[in-house]
Structures are given as structure tokens and as C-alpha cells.
C-alpha atoms as a PDB file:
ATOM      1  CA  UNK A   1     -14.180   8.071   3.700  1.00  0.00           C
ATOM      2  CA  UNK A   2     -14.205  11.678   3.409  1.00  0.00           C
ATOM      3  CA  UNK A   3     -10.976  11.732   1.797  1.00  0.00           C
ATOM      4  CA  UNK A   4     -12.303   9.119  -0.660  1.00  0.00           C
ATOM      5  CA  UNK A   5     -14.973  11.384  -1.669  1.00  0.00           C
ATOM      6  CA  UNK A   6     -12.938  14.247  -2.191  1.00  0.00           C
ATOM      7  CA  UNK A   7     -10.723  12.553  -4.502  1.00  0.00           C
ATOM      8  CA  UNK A   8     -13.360  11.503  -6.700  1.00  0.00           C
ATOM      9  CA  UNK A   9     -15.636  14.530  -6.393  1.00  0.00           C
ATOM     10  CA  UNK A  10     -12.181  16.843  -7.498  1.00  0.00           C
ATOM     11  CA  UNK A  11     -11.420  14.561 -10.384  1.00  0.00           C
ATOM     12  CA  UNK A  12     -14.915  14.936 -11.654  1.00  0.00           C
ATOM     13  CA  UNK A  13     -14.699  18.600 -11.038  1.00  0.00           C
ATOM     14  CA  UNK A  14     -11.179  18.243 -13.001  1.00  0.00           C
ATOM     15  CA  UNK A  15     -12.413  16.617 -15.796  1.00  0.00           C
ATOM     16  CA  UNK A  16     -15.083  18.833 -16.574  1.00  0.00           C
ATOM     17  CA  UNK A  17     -13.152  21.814 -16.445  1.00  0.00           C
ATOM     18  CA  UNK A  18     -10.164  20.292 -18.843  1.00  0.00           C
ATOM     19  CA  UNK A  19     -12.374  17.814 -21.036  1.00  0.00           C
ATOM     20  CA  UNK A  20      -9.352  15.704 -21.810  1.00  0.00           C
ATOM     21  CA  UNK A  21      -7.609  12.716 -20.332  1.00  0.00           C
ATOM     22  CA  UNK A  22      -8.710  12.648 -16.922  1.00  0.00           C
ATOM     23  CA  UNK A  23     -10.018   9.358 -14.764  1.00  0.00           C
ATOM     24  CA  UNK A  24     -10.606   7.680 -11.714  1.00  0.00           C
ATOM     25  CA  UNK A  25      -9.890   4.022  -9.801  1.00  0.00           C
ATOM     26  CA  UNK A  26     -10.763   1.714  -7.473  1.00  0.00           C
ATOM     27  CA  UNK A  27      -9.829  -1.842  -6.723  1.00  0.00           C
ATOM     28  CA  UNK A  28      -8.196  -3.504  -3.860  1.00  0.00           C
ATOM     29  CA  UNK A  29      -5.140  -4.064  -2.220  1.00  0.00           C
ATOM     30  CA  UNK A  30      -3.021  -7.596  -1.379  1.00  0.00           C
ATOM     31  CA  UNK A  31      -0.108  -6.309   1.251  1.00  0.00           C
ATOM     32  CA  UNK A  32       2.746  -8.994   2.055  1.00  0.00           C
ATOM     33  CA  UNK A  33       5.494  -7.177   4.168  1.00  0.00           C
ATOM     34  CA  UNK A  34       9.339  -8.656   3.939  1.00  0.00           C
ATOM     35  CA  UNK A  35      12.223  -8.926   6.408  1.00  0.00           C
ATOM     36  CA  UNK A  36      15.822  -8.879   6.849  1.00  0.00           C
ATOM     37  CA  UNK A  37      16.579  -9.903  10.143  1.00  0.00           C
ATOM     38  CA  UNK A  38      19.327  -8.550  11.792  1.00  0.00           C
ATOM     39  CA  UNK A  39      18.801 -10.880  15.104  1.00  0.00           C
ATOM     40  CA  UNK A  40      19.423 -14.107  15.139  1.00  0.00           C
ATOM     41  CA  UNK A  41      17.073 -15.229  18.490  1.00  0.00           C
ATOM     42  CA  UNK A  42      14.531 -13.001  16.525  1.00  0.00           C
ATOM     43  CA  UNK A  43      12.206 -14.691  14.132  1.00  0.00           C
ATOM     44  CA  UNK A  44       9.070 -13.308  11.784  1.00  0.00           C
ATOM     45  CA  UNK A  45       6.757 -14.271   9.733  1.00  0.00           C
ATOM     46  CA  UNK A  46       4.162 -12.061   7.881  1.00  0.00           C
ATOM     47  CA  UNK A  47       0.562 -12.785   6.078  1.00  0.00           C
ATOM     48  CA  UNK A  48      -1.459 -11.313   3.427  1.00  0.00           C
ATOM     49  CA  UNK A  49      -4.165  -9.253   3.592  1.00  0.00           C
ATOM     50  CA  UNK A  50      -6.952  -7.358   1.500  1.00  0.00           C
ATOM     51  CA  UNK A  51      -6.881  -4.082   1.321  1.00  0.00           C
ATOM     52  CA  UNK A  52      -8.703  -1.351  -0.519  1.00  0.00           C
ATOM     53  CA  UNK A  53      -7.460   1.783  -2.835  1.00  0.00           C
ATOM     54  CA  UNK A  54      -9.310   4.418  -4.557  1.00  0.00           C
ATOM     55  CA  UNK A  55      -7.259   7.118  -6.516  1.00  0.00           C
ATOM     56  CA  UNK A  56      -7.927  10.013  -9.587  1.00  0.00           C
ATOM     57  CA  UNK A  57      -5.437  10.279 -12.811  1.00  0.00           C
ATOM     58  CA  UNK A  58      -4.417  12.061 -15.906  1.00  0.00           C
ATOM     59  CA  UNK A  59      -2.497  10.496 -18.521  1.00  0.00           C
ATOM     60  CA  UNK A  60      -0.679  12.532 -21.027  1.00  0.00           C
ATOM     61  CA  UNK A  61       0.104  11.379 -24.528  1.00  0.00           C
ATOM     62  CA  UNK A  62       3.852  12.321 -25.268  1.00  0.00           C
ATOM     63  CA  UNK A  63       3.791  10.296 -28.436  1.00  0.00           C
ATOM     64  CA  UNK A  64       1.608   7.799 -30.305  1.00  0.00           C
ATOM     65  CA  UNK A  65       2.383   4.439 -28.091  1.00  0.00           C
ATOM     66  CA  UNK A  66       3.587   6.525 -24.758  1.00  0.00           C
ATOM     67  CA  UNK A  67       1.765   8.240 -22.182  1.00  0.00           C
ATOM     68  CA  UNK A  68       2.693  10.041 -18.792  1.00  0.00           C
ATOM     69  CA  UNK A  69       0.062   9.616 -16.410  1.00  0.00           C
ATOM     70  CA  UNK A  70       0.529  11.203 -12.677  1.00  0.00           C
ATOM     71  CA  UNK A  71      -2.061   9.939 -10.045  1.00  0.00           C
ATOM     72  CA  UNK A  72      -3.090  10.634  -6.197  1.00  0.00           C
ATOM     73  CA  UNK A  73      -4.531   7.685  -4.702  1.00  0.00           C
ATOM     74  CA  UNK A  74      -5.865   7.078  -1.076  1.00  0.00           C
ATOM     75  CA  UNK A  75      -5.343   3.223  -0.074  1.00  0.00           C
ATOM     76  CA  UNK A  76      -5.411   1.546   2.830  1.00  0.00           C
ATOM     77  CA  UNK A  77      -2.773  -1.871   3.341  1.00  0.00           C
ATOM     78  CA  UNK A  78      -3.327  -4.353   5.974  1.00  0.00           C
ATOM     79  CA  UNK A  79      -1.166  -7.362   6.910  1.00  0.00           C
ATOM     80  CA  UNK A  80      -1.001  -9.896   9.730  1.00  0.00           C
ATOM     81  CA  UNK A  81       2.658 -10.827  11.710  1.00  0.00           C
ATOM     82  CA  UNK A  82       3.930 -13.081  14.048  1.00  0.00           C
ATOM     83  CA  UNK A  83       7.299 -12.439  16.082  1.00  0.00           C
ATOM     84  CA  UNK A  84       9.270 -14.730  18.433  1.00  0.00           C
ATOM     85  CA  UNK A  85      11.768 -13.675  20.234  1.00  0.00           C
ATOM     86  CA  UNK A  86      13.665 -16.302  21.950  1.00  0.00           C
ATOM     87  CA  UNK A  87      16.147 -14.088  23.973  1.00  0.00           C
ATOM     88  CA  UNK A  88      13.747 -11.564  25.170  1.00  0.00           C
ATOM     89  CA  UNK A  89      10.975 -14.322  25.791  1.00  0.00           C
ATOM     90  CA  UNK A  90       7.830 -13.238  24.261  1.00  0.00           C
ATOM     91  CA  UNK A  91       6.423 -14.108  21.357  1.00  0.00           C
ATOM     92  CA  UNK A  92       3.475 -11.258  19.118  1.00  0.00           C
ATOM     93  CA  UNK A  93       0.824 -11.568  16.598  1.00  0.00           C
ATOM     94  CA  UNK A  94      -0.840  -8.880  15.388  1.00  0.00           C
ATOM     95  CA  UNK A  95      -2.654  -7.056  12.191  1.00  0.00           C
ATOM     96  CA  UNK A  96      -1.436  -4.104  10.945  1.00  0.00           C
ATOM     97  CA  UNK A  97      -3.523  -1.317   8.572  1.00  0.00           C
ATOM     98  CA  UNK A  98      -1.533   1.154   7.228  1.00  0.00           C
ATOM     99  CA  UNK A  99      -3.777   4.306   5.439  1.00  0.00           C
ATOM    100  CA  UNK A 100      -1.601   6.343   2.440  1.00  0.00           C
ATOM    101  CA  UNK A 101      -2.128   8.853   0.241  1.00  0.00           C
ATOM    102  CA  UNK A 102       0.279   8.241  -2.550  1.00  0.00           C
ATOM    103  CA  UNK A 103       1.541  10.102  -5.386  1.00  0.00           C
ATOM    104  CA  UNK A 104       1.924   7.789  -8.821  1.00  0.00           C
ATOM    105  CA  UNK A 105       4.009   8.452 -11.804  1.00  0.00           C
ATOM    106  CA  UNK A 106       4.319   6.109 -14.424  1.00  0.00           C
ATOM    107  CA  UNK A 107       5.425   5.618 -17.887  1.00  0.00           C
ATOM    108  CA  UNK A 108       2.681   4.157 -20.381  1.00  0.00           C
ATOM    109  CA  UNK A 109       3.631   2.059 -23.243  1.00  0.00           C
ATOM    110  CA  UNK A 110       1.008   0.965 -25.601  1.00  0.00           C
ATOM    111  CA  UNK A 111       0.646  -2.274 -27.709  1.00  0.00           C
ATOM    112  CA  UNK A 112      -2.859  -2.166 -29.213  1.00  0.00           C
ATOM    113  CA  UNK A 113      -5.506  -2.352 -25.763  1.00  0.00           C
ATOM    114  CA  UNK A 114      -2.375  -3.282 -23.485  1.00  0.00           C
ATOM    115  CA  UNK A 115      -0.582  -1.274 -21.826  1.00  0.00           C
ATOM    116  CA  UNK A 116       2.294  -1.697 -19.409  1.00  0.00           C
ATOM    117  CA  UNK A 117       3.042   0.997 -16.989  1.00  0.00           C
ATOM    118  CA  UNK A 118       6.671   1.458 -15.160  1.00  0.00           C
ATOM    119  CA  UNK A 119       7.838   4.176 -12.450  1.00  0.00           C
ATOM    120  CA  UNK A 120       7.787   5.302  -8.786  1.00  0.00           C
ATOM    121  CA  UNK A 121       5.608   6.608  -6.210  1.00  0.00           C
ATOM    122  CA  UNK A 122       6.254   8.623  -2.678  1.00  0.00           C
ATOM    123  CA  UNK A 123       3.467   7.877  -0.443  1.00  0.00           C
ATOM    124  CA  UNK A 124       2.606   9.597   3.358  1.00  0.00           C
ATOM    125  CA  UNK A 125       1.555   7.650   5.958  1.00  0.00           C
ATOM    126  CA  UNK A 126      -2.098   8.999   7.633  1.00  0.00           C
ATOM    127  CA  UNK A 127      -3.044   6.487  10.239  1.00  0.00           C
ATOM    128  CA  UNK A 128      -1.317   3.239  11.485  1.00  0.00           C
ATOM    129  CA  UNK A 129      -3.378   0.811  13.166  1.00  0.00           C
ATOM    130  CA  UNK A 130      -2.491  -2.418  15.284  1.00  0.00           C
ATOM    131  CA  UNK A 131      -4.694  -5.218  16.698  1.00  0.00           C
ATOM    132  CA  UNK A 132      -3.357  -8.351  18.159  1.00  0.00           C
ATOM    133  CA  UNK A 133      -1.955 -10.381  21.445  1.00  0.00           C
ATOM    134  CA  UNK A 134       1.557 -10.039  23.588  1.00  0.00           C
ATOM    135  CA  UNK A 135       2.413 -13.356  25.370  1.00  0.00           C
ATOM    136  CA  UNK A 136       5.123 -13.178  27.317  1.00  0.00           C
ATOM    137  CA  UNK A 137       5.192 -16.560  29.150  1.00  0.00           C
ATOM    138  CA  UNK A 138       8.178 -18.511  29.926  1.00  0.00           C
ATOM    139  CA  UNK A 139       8.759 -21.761  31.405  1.00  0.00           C
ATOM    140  CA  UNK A 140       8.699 -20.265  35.195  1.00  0.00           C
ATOM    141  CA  UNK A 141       6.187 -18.231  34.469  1.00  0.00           C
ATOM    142  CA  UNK A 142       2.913 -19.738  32.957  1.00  0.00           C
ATOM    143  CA  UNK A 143       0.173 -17.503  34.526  1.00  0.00           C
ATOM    144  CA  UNK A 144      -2.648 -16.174  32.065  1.00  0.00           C
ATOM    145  CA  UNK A 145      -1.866 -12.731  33.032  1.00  0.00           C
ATOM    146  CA  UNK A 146       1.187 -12.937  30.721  1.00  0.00           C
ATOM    147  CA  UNK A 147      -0.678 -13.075  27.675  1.00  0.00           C
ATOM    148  CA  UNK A 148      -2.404  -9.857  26.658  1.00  0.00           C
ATOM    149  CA  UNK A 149      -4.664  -8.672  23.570  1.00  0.00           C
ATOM    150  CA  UNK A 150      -3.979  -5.094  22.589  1.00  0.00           C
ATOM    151  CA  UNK A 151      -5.849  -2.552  20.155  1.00  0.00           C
ATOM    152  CA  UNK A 152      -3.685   0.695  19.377  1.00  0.00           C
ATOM    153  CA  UNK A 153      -2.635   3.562  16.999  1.00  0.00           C
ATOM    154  CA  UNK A 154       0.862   3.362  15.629  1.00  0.00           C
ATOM    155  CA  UNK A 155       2.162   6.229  13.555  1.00  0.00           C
ATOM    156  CA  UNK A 156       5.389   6.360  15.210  1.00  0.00           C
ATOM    157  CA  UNK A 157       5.429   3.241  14.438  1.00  0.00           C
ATOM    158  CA  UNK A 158       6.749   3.194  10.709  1.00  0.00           C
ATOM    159  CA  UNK A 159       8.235   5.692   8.785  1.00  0.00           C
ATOM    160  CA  UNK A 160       5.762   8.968   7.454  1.00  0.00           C
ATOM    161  CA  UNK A 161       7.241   8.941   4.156  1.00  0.00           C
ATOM    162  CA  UNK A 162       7.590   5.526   1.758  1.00  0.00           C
ATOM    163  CA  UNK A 163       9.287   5.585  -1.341  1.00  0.00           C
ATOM    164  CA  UNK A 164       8.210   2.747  -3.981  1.00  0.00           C
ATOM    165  CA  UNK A 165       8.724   1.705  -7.347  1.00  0.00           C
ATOM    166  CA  UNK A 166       6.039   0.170  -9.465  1.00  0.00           C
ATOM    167  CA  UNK A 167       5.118  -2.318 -12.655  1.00  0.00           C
ATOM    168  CA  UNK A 168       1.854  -2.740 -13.761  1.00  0.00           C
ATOM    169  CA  UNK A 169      -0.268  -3.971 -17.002  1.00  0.00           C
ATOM    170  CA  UNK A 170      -3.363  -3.148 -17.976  1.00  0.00           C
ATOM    171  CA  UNK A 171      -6.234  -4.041 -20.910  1.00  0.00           C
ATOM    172  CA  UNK A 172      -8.026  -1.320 -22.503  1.00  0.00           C
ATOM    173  CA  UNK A 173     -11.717  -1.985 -22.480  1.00  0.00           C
ATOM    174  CA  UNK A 174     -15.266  -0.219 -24.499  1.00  0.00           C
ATOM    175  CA  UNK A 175     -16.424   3.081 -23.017  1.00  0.00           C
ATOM    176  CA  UNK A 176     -13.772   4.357 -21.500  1.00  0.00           C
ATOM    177  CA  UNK A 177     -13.103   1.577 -18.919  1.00  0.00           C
ATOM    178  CA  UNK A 178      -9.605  -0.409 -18.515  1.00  0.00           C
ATOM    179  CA  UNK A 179      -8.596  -3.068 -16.039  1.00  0.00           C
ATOM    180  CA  UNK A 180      -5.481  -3.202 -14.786  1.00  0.00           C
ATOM    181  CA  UNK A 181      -2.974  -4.683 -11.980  1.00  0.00           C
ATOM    182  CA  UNK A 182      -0.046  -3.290 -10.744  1.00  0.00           C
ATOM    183  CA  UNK A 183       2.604  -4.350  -7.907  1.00  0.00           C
ATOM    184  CA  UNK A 184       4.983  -1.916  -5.807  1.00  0.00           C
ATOM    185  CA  UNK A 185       7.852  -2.498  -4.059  1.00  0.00           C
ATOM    186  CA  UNK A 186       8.888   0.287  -1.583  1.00  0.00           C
ATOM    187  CA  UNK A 187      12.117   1.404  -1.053  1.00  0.00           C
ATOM    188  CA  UNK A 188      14.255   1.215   2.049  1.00  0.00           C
ATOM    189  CA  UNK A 189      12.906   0.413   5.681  1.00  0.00           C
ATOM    190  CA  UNK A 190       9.682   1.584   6.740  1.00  0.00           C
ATOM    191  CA  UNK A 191       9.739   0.956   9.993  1.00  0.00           C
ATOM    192  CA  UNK A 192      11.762   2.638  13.256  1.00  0.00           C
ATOM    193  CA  UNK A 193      12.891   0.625  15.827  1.00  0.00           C
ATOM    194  CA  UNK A 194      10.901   2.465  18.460  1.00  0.00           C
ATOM    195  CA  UNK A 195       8.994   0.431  20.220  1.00  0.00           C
ATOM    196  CA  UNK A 196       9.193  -2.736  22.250  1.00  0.00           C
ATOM    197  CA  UNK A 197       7.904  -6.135  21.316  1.00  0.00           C
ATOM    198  CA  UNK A 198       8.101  -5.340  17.880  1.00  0.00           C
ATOM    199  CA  UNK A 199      10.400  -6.942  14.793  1.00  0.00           C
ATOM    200  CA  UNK A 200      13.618  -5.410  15.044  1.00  0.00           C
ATOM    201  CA  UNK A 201      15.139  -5.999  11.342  1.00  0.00           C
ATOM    202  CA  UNK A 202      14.378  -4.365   8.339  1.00  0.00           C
ATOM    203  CA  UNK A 203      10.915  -3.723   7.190  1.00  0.00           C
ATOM    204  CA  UNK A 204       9.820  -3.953   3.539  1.00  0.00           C
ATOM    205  CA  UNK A 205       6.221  -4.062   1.959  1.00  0.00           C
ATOM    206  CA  UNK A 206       5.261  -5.589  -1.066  1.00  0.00           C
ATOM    207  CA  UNK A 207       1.583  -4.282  -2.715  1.00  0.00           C
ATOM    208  CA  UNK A 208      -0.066  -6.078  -5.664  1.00  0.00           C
ATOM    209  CA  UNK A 209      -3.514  -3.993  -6.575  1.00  0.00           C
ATOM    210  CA  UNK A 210      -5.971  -5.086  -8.867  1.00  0.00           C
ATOM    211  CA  UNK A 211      -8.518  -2.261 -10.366  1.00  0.00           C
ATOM    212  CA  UNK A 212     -10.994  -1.144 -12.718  1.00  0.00           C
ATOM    213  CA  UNK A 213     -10.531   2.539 -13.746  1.00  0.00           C
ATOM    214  CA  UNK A 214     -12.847   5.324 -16.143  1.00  0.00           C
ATOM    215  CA  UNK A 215     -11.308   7.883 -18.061  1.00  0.00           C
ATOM    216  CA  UNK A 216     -13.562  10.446 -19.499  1.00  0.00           C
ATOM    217  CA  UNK A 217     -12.779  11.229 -23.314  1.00  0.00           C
ATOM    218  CA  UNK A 218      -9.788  13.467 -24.499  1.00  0.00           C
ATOM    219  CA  UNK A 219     -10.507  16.430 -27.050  1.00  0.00           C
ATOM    220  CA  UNK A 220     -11.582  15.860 -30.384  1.00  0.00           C
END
């Protein structure tokens, strides 16, 4: 929360010093991750979950229909997943919340009030969170003391640094305000294979955000 405050209370500090193309956003978050397994006995399933992001950003006309428009956003990602694995014997559900701070650039195209923006984002990992239950029954052992709920922090969990591209489009709307969606696709695995009872294959994360932004007015 007090990161969330500082990004907003900077941007307003920002735009009052520069009077010019400076904003802010908030919306929230739908975070699906994707798998490659590498193990066959190994099998995974993930489930979407709401989220929440809150960011500041300053577009840059570099002609009349394109803008550049760098942002720092603070969002938080949560999904839900299931693993069996049928040659270890156990089988784990649990909810993950992942908190960034992410770096945006994108590429604005105009066409009238729409916009679509294209480009990449590098985002660090904060905190990593993870809530769920570890049953490790088997058919000679079927005592309740094999199933087990856990509640723990994770950072070493996934990678620190995630590399993503994005798409989004967007509506321009009176005073100032826009809506806009945008999905981002990271790059690579983010997770390490360092800890037991966890998915073994290759992690990726899928982010679809829909928000409603302000941008203060440019100079005359």
C-alpha cells in the first residue's frame, strides 16, 4: 500500500512540476500461468485469478498519430494450480500472488479516440506468496497425516526479473480519462526448479489488465 501511494503521490508531484503529458492508472489484473511439461508422470493445471495494478505514465508525442509513453506500475498477480505427480506420489493445490513493480514501454498509434499500444516491459519480483494443501497419500498409506495445508513466502521461488511483451487498446474518453485493456505475455521461464512438490516444466504467465487511467493536460 505504501508503495501504491508513492506512485501516485510522485506522479502528481510530476505533473505539476512538468504541466504536460503526465497520468496515472488503476484497474485489475486476470493472471492465467502456462506450461510446458518436461515430465511425463507430471501433470498441471492452472486457474485464473483477479488481481489488482496501479501504475503512473507519460506519453510523448513523436508525431501527430504516435506517442511514446514509458510507465512504472505496481501490480499484484494471483493464480490458483494443481499438480499430480504420479511417480513421486503426491498430488498439490495451491494459490499463488506474485507482487511486481514493472517498467512499461509502449508504442502509441492513434486512430481518432483509439489507440493501440505495442512493446515490452521488465518487471522485479517484490513478494511471492503461496497458500494451499500437500497430499501425499498413496494406496499403502491413507492416514490423514499425509495431507497437509501450508501458508508460505516464496521468492526463491520464481525468477526476480520477468521479461514481457505487451498489446493493448484503448478509447479516449472527455476530461482527460481513457479506458483501456492490455495483455502481456512474459518471456522465458519464470520459475527455478528449487523446491520440492512443485511443477517441474516450464513456467509462463499470461496477464490481461483492464483500467481506467487520467492524464492531466499537455502545454498549450
Amino acid at each position: 500500500m505504501k508503495t501504491t501511494l508513492l506512485i501516485i503521490g510522485g506522479s502528481l508531484c510530476l505533473a505539476g512540476s512538468v504541466q504536460a503529458q503526465v497520468g496515472v492508472t488503476a484497474g485489475l489484473t486476470y493472471t492465467q500461468f502456462t506450461t510446458a511439461t518436461r515430465r511425463h508422470p507430471q501433470t498441471f493445471n492452472s486457474g485464473g485469478k483477479v488481481g489488482y495494478q496501479v501504475g503512473a505514465f507519460y506519453e510523448r508525442k513523436i508525431s501527430e498519430r504516435l506517442s511514446l509513453v514509458p510507465e512504472v506500475q505496481f501490480s499484484q498477480q494471483r493464480a490458483s494450480l494443481n499438480i499430480q505427480d504420479f511417480e513421486e506420489g503426491y498430488q498439490v493445490a495451491y494459490q499463488a500472488r506474485l507482487t511486481y513493480v514493472s517498467v512499461p514501454l509502449a508504442l502509441r498509434a492513434y486512430l481518432g479516440k483509439v489507440y493501440l499500444d505495442l512493446g515490452s516491459q521488465v518487471g522485479a519480483l517484490l513478494q511471492a506468496h503461496e497458500k494451499g494443501t500437500l497430499d501425499t497419500r498413496s494406496v499403502f498409506d491413507r492416514s490423514p497425516t499425509a495431507v497437509r495445508a501450508f501458508t508460505q513466502s516464496a521468492p526463491d521461488s520464481y525468477q526476480r526479473l520477468q521479461l514481457a511483451s505487451l498489446v493493448g487498446l484503448g478509447l479516449k474518453l472527455p476530461a482527460g480519462w481513457a479506458g483501456h485493456v492490455r495483455v502481456t505475455n512474459n518471456w522465458g521461464n519464470m520459475k527455478r526448479n528449487n523446491q520440492p512438490y512443485r511443477y517441474t516444466g516450464s513456467l509462463g504467465n499470461v496477464t490481461c489488465q483492464a483500467s481506467l487511467s487520467y492524464q492531466w493536460p499537455g502545454k498549450p
